[in-house]
PDB file of N, CA and C in Angstrom:
ATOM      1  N   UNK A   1     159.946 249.567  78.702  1.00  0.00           N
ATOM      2  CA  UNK A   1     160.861 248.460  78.886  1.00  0.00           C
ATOM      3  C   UNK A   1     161.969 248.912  79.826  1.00  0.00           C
ATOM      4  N   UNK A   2     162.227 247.783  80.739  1.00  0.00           N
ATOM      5  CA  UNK A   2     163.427 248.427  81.455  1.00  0.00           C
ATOM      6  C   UNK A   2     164.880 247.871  80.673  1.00  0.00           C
ATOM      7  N   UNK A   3     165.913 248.468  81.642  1.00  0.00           N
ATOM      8  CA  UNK A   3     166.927 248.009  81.144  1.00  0.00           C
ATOM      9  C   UNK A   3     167.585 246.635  81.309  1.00  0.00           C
ATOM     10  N   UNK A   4     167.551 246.171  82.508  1.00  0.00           N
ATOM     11  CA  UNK A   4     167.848 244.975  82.407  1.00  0.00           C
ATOM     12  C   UNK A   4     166.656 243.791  82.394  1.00  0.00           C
ATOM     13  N   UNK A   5     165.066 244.676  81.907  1.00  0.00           N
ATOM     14  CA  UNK A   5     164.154 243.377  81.287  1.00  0.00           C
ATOM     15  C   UNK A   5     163.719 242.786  82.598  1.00  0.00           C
ATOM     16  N   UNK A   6     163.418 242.995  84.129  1.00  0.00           N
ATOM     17  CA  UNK A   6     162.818 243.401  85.106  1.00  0.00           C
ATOM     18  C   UNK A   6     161.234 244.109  85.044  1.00  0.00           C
ATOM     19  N   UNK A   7     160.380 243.469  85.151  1.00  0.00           N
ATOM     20  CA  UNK A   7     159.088 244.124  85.103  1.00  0.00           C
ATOM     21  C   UNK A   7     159.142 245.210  86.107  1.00  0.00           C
ATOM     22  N   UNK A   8     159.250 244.587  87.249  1.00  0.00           N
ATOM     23  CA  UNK A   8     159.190 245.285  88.612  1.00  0.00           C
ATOM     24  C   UNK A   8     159.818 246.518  88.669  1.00  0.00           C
ATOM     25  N   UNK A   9     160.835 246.641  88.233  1.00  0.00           N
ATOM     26  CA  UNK A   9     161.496 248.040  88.318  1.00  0.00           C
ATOM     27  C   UNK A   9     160.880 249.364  87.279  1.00  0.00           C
ATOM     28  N   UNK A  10     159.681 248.603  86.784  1.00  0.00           N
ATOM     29  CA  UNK A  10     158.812 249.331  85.936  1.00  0.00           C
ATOM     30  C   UNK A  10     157.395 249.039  86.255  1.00  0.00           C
ATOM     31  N   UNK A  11     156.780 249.805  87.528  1.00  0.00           N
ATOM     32  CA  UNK A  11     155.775 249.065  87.794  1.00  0.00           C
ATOM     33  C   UNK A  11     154.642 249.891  87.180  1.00  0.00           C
ATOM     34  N   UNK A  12     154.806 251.441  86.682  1.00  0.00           N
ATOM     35  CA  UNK A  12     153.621 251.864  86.114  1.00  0.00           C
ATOM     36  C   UNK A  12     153.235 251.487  84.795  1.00  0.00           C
ATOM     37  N   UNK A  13     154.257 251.071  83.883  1.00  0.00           N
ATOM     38  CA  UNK A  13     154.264 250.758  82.676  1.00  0.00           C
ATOM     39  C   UNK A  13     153.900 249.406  82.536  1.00  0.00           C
ATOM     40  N   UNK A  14     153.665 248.673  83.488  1.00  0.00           N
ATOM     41  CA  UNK A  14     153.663 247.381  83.472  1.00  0.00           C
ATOM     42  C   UNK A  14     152.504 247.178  83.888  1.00  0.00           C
ATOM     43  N   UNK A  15     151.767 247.734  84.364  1.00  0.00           N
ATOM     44  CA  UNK A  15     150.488 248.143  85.111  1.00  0.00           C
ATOM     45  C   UNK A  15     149.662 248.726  83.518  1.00  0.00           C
ATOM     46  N   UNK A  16     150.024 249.840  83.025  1.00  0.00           N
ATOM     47  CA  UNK A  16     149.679 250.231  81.572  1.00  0.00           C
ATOM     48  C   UNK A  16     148.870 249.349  80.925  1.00  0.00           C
ATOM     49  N   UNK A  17     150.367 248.662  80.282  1.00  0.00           N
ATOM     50  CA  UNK A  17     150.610 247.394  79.337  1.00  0.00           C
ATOM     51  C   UNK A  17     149.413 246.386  79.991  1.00  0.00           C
ATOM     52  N   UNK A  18     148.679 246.235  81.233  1.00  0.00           N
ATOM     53  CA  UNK A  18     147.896 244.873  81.266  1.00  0.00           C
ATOM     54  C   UNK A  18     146.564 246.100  81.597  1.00  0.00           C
ATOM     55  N   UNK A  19     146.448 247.119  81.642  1.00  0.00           N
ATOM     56  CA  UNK A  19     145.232 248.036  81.519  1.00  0.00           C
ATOM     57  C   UNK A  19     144.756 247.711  80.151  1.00  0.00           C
ATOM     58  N   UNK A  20     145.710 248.033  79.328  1.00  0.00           N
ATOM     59  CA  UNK A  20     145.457 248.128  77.718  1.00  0.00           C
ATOM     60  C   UNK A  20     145.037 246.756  77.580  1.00  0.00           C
ATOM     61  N   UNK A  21     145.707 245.701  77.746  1.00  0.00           N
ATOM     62  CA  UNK A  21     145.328 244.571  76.965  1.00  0.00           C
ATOM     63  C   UNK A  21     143.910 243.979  78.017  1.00  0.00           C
ATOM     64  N   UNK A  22     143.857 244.121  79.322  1.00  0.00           N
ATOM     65  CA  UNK A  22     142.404 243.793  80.064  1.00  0.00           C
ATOM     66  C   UNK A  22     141.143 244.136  79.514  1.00  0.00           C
ATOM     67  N   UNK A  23     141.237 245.591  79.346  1.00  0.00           N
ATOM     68  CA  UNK A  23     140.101 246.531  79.668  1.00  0.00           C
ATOM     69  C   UNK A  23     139.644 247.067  78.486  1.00  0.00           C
ATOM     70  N   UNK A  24     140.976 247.064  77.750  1.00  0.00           N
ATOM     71  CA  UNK A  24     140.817 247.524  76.262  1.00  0.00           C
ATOM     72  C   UNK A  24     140.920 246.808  75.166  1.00  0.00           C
ATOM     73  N   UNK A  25     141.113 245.563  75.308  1.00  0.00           N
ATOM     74  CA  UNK A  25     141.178 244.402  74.516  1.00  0.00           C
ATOM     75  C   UNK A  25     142.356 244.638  73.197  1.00  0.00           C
ATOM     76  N   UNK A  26     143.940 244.536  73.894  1.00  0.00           N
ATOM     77  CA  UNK A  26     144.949 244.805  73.475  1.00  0.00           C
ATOM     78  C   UNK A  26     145.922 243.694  73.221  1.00  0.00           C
ATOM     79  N   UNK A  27     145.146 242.890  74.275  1.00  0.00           N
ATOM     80  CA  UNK A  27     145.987 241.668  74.774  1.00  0.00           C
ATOM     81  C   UNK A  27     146.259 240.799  73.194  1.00  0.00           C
ATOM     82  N   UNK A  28     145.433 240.304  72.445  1.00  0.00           N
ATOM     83  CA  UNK A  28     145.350 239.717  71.080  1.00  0.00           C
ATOM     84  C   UNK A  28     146.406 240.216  70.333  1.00  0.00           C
ATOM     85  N   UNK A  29     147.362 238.871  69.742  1.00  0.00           N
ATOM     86  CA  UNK A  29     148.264 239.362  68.701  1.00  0.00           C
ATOM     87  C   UNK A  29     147.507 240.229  67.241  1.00  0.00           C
ATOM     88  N   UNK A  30     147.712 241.543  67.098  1.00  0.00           N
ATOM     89  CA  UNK A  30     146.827 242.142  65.821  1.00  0.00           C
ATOM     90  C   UNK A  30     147.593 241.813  64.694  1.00  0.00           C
ATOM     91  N   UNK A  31     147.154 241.679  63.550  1.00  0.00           N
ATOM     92  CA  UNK A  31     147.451 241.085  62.362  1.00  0.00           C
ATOM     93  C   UNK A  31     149.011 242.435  61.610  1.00  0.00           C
ATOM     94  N   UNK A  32     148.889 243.529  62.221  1.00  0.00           N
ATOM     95  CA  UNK A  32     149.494 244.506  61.821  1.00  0.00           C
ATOM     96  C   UNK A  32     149.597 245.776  62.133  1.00  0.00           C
ATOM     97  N   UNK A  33     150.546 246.620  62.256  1.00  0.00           N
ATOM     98  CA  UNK A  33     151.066 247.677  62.656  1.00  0.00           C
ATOM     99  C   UNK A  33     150.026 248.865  62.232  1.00  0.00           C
ATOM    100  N   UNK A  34     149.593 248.492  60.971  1.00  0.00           N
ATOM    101  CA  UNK A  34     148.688 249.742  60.433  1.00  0.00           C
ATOM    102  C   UNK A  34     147.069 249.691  61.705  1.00  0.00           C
ATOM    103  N   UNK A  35     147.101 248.375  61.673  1.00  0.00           N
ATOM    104  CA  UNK A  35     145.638 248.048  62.604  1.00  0.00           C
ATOM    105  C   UNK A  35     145.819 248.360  64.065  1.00  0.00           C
ATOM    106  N   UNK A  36     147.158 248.250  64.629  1.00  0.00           N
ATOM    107  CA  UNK A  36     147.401 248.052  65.753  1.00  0.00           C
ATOM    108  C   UNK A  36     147.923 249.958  66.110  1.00  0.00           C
ATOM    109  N   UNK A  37     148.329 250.900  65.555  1.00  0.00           N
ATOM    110  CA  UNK A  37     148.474 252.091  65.980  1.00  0.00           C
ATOM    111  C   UNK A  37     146.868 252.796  65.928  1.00  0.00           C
ATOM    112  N   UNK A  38     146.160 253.119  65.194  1.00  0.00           N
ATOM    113  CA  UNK A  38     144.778 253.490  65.957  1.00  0.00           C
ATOM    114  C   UNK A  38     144.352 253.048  66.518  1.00  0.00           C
ATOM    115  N   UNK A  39     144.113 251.865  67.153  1.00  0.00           N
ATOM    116  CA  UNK A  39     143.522 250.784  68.173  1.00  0.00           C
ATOM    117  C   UNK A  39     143.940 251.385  69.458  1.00  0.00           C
ATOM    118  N   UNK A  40     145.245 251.219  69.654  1.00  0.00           N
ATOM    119  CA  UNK A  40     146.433 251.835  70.408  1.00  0.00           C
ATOM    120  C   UNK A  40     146.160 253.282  70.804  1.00  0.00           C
ATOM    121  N   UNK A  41     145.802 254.149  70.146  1.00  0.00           N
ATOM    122  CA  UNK A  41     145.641 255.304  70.136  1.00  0.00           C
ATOM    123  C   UNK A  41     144.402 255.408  71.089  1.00  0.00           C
ATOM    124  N   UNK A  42     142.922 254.955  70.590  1.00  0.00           N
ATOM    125  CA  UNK A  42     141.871 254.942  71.192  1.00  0.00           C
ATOM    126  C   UNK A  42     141.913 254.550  72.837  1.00  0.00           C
ATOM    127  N   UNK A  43     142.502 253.938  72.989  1.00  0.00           N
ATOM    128  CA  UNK A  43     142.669 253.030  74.061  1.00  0.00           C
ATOM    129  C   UNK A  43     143.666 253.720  75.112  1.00  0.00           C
ATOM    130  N   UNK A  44     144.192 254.431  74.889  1.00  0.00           N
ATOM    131  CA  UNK A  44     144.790 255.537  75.170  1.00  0.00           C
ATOM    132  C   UNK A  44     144.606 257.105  75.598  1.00  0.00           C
ATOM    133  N   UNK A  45     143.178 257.496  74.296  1.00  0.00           N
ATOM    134  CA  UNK A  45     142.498 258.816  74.815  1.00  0.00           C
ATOM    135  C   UNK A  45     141.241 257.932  75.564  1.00  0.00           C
ATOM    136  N   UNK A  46     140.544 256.755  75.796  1.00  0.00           N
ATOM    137  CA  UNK A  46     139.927 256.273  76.315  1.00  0.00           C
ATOM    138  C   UNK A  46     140.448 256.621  77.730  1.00  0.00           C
ATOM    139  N   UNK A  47     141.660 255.877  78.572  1.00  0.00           N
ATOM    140  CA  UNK A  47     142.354 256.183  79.565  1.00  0.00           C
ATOM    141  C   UNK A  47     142.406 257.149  79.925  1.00  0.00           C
ATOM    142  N   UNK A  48     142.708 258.220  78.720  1.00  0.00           N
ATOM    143  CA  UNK A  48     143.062 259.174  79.770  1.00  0.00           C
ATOM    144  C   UNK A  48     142.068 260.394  79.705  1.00  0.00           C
ATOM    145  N   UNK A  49     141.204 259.982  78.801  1.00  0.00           N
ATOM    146  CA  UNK A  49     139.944 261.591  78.993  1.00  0.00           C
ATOM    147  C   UNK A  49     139.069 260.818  79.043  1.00  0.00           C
ATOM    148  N   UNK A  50     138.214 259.573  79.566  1.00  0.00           N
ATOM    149  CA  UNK A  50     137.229 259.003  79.851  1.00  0.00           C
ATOM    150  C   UNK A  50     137.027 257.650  80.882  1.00  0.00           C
ATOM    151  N   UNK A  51     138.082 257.300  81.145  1.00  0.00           N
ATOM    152  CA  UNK A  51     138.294 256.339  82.387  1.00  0.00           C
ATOM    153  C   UNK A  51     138.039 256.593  84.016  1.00  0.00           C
ATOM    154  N   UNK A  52     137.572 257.191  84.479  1.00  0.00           N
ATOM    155  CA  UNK A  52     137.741 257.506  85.924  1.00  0.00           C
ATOM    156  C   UNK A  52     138.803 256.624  86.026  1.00  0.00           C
ATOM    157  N   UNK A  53     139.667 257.063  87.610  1.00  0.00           N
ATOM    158  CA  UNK A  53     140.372 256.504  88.091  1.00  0.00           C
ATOM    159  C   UNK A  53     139.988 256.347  89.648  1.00  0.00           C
ATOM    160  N   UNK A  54     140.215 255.630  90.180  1.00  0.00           N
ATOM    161  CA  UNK A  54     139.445 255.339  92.091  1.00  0.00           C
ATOM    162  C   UNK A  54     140.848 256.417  92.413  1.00  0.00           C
ATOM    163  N   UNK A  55     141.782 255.981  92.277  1.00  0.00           N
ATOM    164  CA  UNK A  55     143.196 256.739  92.723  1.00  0.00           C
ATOM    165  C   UNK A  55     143.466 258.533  92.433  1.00  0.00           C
ATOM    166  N   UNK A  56     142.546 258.480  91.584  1.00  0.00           N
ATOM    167  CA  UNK A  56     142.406 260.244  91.552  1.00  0.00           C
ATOM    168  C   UNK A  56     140.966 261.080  91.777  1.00  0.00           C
ATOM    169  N   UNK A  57     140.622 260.155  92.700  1.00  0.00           N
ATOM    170  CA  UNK A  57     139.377 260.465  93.100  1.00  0.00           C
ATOM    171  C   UNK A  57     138.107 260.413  92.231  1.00  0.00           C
ATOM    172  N   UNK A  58     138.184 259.139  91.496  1.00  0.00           N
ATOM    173  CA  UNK A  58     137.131 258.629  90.486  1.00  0.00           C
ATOM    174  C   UNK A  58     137.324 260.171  89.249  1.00  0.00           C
ATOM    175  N   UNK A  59     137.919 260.738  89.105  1.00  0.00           N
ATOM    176  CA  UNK A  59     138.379 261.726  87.966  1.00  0.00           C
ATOM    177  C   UNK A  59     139.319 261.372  86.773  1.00  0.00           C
ATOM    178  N   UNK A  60     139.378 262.046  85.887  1.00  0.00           N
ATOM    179  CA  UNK A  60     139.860 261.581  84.756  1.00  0.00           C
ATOM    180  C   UNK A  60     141.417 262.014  84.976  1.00  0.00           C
ATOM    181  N   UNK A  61     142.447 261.458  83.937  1.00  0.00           N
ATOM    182  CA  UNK A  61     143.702 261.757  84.404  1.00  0.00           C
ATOM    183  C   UNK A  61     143.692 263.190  84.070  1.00  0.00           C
ATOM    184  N   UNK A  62     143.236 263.473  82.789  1.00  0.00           N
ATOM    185  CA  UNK A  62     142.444 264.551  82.150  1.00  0.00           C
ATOM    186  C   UNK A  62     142.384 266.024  82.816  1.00  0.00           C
ATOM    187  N   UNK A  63     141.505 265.609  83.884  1.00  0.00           N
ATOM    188  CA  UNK A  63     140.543 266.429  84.534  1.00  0.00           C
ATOM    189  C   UNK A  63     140.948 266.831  85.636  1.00  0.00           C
ATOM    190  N   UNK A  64     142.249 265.758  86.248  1.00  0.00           N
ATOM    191  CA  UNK A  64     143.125 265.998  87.197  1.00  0.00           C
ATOM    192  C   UNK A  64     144.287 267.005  86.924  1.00  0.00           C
ATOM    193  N   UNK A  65     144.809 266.911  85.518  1.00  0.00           N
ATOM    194  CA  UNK A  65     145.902 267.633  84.874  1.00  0.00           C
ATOM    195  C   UNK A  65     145.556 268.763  84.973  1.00  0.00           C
ATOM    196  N   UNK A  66     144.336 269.324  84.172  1.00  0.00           N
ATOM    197  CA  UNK A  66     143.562 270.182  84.337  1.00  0.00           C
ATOM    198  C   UNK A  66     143.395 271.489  85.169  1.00  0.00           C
ATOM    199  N   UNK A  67     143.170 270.691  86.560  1.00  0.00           N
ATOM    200  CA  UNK A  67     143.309 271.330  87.373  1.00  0.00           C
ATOM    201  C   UNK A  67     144.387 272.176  87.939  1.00  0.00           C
ATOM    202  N   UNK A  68     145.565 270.848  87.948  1.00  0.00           N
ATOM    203  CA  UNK A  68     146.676 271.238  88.359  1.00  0.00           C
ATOM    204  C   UNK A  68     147.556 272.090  87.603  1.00  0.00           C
ATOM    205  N   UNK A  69     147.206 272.311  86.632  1.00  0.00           N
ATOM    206  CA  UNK A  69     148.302 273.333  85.675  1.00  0.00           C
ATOM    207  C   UNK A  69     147.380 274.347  85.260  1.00  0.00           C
ATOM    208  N   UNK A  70     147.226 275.496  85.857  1.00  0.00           N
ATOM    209  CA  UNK A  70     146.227 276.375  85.301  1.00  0.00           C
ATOM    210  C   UNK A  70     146.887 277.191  84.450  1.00  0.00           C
ATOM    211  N   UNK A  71     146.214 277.296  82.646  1.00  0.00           N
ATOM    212  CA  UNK A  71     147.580 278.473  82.036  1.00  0.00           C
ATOM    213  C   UNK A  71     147.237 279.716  82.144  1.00  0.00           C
ATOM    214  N   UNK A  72     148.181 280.440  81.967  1.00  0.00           N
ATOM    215  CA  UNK A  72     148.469 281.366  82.327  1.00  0.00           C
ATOM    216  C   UNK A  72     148.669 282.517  81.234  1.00  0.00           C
ATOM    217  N   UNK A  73     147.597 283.607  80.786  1.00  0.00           N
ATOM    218  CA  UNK A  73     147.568 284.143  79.898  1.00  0.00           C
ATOM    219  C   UNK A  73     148.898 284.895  79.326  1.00  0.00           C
ATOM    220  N   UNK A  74     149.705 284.629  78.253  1.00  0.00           N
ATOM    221  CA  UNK A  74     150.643 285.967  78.182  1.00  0.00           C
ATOM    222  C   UNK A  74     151.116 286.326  77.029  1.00  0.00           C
ATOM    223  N   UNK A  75     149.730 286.365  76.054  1.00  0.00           N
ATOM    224  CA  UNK A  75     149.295 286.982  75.227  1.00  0.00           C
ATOM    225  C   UNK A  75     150.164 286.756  73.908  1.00  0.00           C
ATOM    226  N   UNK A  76     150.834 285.610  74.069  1.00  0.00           N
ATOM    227  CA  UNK A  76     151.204 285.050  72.936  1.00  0.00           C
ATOM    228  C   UNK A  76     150.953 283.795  72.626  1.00  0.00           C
ATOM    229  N   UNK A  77     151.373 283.011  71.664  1.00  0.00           N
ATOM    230  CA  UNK A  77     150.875 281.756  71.327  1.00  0.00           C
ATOM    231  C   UNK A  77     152.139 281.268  70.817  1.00  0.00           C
TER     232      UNK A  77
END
């Protein structure tokens, strides 16, 4: 949500919000909070460890992260 309630000045989240309810069938008022946080959840690791994206080179956001942060052993946890 932005602050002054402006979609536009929030265009990834707003973009999100109609991913989820398009693609993932989010859009429907759910009867309740208990039903509506795992739903939410799925739809979510769906996105982001099984969705290709065209914008990251048909790769997962996942798989992109992945790449880019390689860790780095240092022998603690």
């Amino acid at each position: 949500m932005t602050q002054n309630g402006d979609p536009y000045e929030n265009a990834l989240a707003e973009r999100m919000n109609r991913i989820l309810k398009d693609e993932f069938g989010l859009g429907a008022t759910l009867p309740n909070k208990k039903l509506a946080i795992p739903l939410t959840e799925q739809a979510v690791d769906l996105y982001n460890n099984r969705r290709p994206h065209l914008s990251l080179g048909m790769k997962t956001p996942q798989q992109v992260h992945k790449k880019s942060r390689p860790l780095e052993a240092t022998g603690t946890i």
